[in-house]
C-alpha atoms as a PDB file:
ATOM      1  CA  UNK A   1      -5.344 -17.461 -11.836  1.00  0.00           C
ATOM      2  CA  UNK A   2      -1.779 -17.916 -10.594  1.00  0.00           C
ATOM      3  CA  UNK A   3      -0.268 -15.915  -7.602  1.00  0.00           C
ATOM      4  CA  UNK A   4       1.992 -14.274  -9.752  1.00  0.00           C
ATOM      5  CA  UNK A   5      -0.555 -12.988 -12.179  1.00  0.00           C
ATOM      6  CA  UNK A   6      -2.995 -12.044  -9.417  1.00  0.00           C
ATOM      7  CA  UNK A   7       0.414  -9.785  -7.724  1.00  0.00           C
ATOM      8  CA  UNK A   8       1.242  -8.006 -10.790  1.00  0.00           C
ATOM      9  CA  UNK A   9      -2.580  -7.183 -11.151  1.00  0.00           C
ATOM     10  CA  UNK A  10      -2.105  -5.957  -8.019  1.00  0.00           C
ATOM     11  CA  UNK A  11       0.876  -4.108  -8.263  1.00  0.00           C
ATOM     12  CA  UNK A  12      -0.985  -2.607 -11.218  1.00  0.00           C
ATOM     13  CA  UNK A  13      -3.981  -1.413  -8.565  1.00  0.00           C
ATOM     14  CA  UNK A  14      -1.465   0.387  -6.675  1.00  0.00           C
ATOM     15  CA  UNK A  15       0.362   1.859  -9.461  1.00  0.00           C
ATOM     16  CA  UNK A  16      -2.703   3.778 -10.523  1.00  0.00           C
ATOM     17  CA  UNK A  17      -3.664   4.415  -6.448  1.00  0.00           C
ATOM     18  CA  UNK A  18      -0.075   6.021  -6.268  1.00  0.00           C
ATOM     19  CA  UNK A  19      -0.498   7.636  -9.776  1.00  0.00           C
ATOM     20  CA  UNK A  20      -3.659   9.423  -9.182  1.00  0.00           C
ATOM     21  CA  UNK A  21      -3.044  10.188  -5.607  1.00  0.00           C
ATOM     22  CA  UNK A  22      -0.012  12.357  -7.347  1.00  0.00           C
ATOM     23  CA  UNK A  23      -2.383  14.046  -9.879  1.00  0.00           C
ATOM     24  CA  UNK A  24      -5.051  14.741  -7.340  1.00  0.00           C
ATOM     25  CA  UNK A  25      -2.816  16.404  -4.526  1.00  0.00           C
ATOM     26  CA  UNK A  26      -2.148  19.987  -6.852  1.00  0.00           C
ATOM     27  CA  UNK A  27      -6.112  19.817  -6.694  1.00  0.00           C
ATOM     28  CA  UNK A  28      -7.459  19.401  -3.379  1.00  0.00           C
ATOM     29  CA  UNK A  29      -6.191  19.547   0.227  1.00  0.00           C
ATOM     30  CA  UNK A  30      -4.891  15.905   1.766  1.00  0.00           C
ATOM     31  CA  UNK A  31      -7.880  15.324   4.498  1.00  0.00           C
ATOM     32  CA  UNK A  32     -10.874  15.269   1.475  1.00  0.00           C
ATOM     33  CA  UNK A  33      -8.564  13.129  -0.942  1.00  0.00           C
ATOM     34  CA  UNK A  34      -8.060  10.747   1.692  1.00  0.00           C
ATOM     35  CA  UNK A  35     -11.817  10.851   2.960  1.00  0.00           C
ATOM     36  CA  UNK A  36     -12.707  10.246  -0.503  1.00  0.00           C
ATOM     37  CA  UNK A  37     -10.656   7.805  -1.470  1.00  0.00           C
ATOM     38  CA  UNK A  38     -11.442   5.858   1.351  1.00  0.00           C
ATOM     39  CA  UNK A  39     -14.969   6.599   0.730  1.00  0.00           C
ATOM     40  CA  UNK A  40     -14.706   4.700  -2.553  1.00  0.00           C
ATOM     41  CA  UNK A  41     -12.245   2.342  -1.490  1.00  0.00           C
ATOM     42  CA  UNK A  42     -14.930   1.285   1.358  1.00  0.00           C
ATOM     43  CA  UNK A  43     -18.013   1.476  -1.289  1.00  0.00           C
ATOM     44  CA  UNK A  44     -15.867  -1.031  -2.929  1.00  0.00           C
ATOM     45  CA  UNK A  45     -15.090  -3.709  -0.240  1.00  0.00           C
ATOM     46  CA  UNK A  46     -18.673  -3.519   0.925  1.00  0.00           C
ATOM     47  CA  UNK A  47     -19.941  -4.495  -2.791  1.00  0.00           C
ATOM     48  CA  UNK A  48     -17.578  -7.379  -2.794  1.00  0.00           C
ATOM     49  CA  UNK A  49     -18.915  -8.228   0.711  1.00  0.00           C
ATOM     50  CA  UNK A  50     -22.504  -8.023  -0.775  1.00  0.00           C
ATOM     51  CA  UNK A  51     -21.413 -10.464  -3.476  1.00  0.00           C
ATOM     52  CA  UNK A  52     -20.161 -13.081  -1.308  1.00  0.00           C
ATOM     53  CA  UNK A  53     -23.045 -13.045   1.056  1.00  0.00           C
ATOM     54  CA  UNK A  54     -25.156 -13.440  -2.136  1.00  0.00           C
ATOM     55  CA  UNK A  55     -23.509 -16.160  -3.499  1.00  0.00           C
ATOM     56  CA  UNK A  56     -23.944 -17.988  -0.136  1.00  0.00           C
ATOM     57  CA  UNK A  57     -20.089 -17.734   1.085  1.00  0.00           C
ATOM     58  CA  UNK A  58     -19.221 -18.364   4.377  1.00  0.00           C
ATOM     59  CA  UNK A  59     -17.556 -15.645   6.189  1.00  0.00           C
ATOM     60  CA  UNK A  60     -16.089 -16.329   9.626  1.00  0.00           C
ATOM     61  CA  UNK A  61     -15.393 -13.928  11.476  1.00  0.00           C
ATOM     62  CA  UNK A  62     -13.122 -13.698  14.287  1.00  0.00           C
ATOM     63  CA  UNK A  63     -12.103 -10.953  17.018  1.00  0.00           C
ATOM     64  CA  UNK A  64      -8.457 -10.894  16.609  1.00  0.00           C
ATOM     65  CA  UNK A  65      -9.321 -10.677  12.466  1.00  0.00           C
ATOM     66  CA  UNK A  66     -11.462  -7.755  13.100  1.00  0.00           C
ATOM     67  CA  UNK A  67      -8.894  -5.803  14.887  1.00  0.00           C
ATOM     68  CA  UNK A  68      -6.217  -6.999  12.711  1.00  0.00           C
ATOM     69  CA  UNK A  69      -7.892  -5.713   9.754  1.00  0.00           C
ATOM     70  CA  UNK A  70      -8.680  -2.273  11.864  1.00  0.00           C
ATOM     71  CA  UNK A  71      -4.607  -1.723  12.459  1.00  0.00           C
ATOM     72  CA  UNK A  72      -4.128  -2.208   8.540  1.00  0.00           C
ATOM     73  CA  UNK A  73      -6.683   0.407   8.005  1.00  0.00           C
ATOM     74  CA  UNK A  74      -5.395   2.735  10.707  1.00  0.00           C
ATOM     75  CA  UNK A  75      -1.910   2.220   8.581  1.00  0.00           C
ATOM     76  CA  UNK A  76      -3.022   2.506   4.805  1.00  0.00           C
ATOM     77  CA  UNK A  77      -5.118   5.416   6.087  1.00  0.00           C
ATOM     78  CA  UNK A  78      -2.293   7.131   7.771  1.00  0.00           C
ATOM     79  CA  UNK A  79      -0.296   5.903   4.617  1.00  0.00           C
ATOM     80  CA  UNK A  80      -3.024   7.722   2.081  1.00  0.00           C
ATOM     81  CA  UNK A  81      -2.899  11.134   3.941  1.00  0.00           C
ATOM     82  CA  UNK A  82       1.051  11.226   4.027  1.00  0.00           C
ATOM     83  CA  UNK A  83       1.286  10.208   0.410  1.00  0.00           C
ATOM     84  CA  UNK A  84      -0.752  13.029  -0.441  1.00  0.00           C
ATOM     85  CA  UNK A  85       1.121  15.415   2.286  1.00  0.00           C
ATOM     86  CA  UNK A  86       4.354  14.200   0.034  1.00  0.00           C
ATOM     87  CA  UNK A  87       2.896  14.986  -3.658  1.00  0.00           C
ATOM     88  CA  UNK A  88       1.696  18.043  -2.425  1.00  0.00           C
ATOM     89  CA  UNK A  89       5.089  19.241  -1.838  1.00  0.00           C
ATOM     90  CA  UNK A  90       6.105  19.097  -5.716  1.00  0.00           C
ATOM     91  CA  UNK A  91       7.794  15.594  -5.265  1.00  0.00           C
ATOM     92  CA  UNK A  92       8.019  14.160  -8.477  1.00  0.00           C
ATOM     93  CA  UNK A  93       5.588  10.807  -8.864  1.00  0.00           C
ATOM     94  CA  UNK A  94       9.111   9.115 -10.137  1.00  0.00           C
ATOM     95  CA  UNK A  95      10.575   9.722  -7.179  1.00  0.00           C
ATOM     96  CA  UNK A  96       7.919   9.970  -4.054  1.00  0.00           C
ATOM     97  CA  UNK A  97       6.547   6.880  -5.515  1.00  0.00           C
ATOM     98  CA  UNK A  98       9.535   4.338  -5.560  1.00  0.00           C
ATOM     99  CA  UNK A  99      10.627   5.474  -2.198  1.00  0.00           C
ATOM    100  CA  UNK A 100       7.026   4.929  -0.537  1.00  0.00           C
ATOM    101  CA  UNK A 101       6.487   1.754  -2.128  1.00  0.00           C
ATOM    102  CA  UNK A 102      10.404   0.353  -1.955  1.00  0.00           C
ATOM    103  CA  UNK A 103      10.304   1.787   1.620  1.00  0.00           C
ATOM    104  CA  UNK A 104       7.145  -0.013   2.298  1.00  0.00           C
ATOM    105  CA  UNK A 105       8.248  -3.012   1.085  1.00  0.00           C
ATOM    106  CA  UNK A 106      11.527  -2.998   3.051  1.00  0.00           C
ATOM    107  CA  UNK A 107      10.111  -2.285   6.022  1.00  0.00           C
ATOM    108  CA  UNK A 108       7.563  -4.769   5.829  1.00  0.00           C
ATOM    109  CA  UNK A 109      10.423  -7.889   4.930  1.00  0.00           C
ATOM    110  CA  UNK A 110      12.311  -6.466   8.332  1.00  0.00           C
ATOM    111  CA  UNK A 111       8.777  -6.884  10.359  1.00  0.00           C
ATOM    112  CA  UNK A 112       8.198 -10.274   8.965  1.00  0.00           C
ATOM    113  CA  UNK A 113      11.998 -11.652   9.502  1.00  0.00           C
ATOM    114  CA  UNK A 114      11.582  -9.673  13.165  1.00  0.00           C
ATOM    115  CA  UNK A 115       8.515 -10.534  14.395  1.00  0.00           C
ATOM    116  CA  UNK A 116       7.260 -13.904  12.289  1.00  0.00           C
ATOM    117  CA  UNK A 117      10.839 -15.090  12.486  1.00  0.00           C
ATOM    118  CA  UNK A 118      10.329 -15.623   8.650  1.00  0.00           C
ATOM    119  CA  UNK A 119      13.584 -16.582   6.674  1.00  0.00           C
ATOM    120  CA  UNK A 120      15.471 -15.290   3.877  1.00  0.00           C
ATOM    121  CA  UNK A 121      17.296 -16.128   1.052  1.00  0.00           C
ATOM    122  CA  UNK A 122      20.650 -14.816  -0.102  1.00  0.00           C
ATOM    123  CA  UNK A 123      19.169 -13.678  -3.415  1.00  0.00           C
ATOM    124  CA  UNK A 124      16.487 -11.884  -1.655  1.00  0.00           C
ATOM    125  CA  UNK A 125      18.713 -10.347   1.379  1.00  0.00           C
ATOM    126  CA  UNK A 126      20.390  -8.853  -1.921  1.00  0.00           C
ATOM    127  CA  UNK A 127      17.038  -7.736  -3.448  1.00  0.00           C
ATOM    128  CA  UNK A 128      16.278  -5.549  -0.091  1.00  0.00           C
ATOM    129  CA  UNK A 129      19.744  -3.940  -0.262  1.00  0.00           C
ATOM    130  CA  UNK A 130      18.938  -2.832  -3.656  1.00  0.00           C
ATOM    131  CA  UNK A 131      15.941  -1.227  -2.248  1.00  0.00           C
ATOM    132  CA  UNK A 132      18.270   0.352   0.098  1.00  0.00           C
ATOM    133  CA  UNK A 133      20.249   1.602  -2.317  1.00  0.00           C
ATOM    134  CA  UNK A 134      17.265   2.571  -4.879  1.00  0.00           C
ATOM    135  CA  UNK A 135      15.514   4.760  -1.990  1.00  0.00           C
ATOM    136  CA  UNK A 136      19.290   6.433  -1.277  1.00  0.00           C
ATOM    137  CA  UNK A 137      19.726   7.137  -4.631  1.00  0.00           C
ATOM    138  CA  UNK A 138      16.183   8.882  -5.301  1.00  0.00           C
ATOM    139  CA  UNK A 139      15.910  10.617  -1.786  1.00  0.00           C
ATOM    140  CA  UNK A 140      19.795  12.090  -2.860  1.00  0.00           C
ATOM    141  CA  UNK A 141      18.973  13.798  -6.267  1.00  0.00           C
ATOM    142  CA  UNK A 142      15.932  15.554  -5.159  1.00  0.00           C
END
């Protein structure tokens, strides 16, 4: 499957994370959506896991991955309780949402030009000001 259709699957995946995160935060305080969402999410990864130690798969392992892959869960499950702190508060799905996600994704594109000393195109230096400007415009009218 190309990149490209294996991204918008993905952004797909965390459409519907975002979507029912919104509809779950009116029904149940942050800590036990986030415990069991990362219940499932975890249930998940360890059946894919299973799979590819069926199917014979190598799977190095490494120290620095390990810890790597600990940070990213310390920040999606930081991310997860927040998000529902923020729907929880009567913000609008059309509005938390974008800003979270556009937020996300600008911050991340400043930590990879900062830190991985990745480049960037005109076209897409122009593409994070929009962000910029999409996240002022929704955090303004509510």
């Amino acid at each position: 499957m190309p990149w490209i259709l294996l991204a918008l699957l993905t952004a797909l995946c965390l459409a519907l994370y975002n979507f029912f995160i919104k509809l779950a935060a009116d029904q149940l305080p942050a800590a036990v959506g986030a415990v069991v969402l990362q219940l499932v999410a975890a249930l998940l990864g360890a059946l894919w896991l299973l799979k590819l130690k069926w199917e014979g798969q190598p799977l190095p392992i490494t120290t620095k991955g390990l810890v790597l892959a600990a940070l990213a869960g310390l920040g999606v499950g930081l991310a997860e309780i927040l998000t529902f702190v923020v729907f929880s508060r009567g913000v609008p799905s059309s509005v938390g949402t974008p800003v979270i996600v556009g937020g996300s994704v600008l911050l991340t594109a400043v930590l990879g030009l900062v830190i991985l000393r990745e480049s960037l195109t005109l076209p897409q230096g122009l593409g994070l000001l929009l962000i910029v400007a999409g996240i002022a415009l929704l955090a303004r009218g509510h």
